[in-house]
Protein backbone atom coordinates (compact mmCIF):
# COMPACT_ATOMS: atom_id res chain seq x y z
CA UNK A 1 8.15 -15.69 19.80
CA UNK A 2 7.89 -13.67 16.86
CA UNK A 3 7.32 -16.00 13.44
CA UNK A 4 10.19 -16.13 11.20
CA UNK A 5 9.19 -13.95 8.29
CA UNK A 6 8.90 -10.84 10.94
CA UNK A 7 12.04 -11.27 12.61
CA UNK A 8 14.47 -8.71 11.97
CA UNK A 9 18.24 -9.46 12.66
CA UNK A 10 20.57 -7.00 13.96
CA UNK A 11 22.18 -6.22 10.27
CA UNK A 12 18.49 -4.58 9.06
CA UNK A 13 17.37 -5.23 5.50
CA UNK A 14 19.62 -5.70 2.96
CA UNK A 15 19.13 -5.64 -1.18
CA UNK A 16 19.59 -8.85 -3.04
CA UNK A 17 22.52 -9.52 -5.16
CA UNK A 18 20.85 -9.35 -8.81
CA UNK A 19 24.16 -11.09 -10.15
CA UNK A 20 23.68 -14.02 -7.74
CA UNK A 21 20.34 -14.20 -8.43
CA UNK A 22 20.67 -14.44 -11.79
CA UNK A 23 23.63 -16.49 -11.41
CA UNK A 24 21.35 -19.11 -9.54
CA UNK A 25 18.83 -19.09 -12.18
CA UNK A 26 20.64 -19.67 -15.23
CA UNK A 27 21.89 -22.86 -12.85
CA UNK A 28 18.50 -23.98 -12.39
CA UNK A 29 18.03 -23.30 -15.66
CA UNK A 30 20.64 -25.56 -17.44
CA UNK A 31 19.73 -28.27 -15.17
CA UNK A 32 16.23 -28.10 -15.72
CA UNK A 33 17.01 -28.18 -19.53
CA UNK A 34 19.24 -31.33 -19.09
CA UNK A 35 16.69 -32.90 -17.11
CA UNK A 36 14.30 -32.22 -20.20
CA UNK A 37 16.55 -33.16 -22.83
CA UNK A 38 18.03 -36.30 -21.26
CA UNK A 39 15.15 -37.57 -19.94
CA UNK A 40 16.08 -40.19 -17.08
CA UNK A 41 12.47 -41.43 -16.74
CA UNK A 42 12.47 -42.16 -20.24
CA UNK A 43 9.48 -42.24 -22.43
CA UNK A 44 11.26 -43.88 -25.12
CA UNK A 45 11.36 -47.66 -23.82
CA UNK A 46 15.26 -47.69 -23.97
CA UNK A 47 15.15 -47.85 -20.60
CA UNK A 48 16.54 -44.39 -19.45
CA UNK A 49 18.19 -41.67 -21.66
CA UNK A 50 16.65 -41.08 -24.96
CA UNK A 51 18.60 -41.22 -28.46
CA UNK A 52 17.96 -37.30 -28.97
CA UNK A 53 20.95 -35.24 -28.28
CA UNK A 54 20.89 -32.58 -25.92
CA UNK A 55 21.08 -29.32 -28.12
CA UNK A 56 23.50 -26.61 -26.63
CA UNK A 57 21.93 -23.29 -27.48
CA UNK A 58 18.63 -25.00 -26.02
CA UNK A 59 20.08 -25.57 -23.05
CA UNK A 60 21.80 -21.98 -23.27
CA UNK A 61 18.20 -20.63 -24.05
CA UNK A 62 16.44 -21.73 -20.88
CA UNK A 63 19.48 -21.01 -18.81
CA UNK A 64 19.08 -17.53 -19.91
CA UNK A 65 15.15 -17.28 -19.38
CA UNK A 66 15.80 -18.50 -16.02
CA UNK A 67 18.73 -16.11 -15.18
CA UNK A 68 16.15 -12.99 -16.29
CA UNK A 69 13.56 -14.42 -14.63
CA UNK A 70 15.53 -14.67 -11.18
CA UNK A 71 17.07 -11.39 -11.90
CA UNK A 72 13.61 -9.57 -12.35
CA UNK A 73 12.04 -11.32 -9.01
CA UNK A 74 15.51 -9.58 -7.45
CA UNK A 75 14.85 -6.72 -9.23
CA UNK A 76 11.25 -6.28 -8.32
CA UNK A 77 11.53 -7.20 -4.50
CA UNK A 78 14.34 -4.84 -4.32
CA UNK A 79 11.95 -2.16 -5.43
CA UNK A 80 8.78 -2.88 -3.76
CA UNK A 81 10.96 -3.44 -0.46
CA UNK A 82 12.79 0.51 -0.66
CA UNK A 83 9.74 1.31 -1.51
CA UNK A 84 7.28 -0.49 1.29
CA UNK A 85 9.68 -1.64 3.74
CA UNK A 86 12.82 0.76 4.07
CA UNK A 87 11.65 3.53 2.83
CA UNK A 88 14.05 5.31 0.70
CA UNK A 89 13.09 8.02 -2.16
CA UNK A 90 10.59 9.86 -0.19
């Protein structure tokens, strides 16, 4: 039995969706930043959520470094993978 990351399916390799991925980050994104800003494990003693409000274009901001960042790693394994794997432009 072959291991997983070498098995090939009968639909061949297929590019990722750099909307989707993108998509996903700036989801992980705004959650990570609400994690941040709301703090449920608290450092403040109040028990839970701190008193500092969570600041929408911060939240905005890291939604949108995320979304780049997942839509370069698309980006760049698309590349490397016409490039290395099917073979396209030569």
């Amino acid at each position: 039995m072959p291991l997983p990351s070498l098995y090939r399916s009968g639909d061949g390799f297929r590019p990722w969706r750099i909307t989707h991925a993108a998509a996903c980050g700036a989801a992980l994104g705004a959650l990570a930043a609400l994690f941040k800003k709301l703090a449920p494990l608290g450092g403040t003693g109040a028990g839970g959520l701190s008193h500092r409000p969570a600041g929408i274009a911060e939240i905005a901001a890291v939604a949108l470094a995320f979304a780049l960042l997942c839509a370069g790693a698309a980006l760049l394994r698309n590349f490397l993978a016409r490039r290395l794997v099917w073979h396209e432009g030569r």
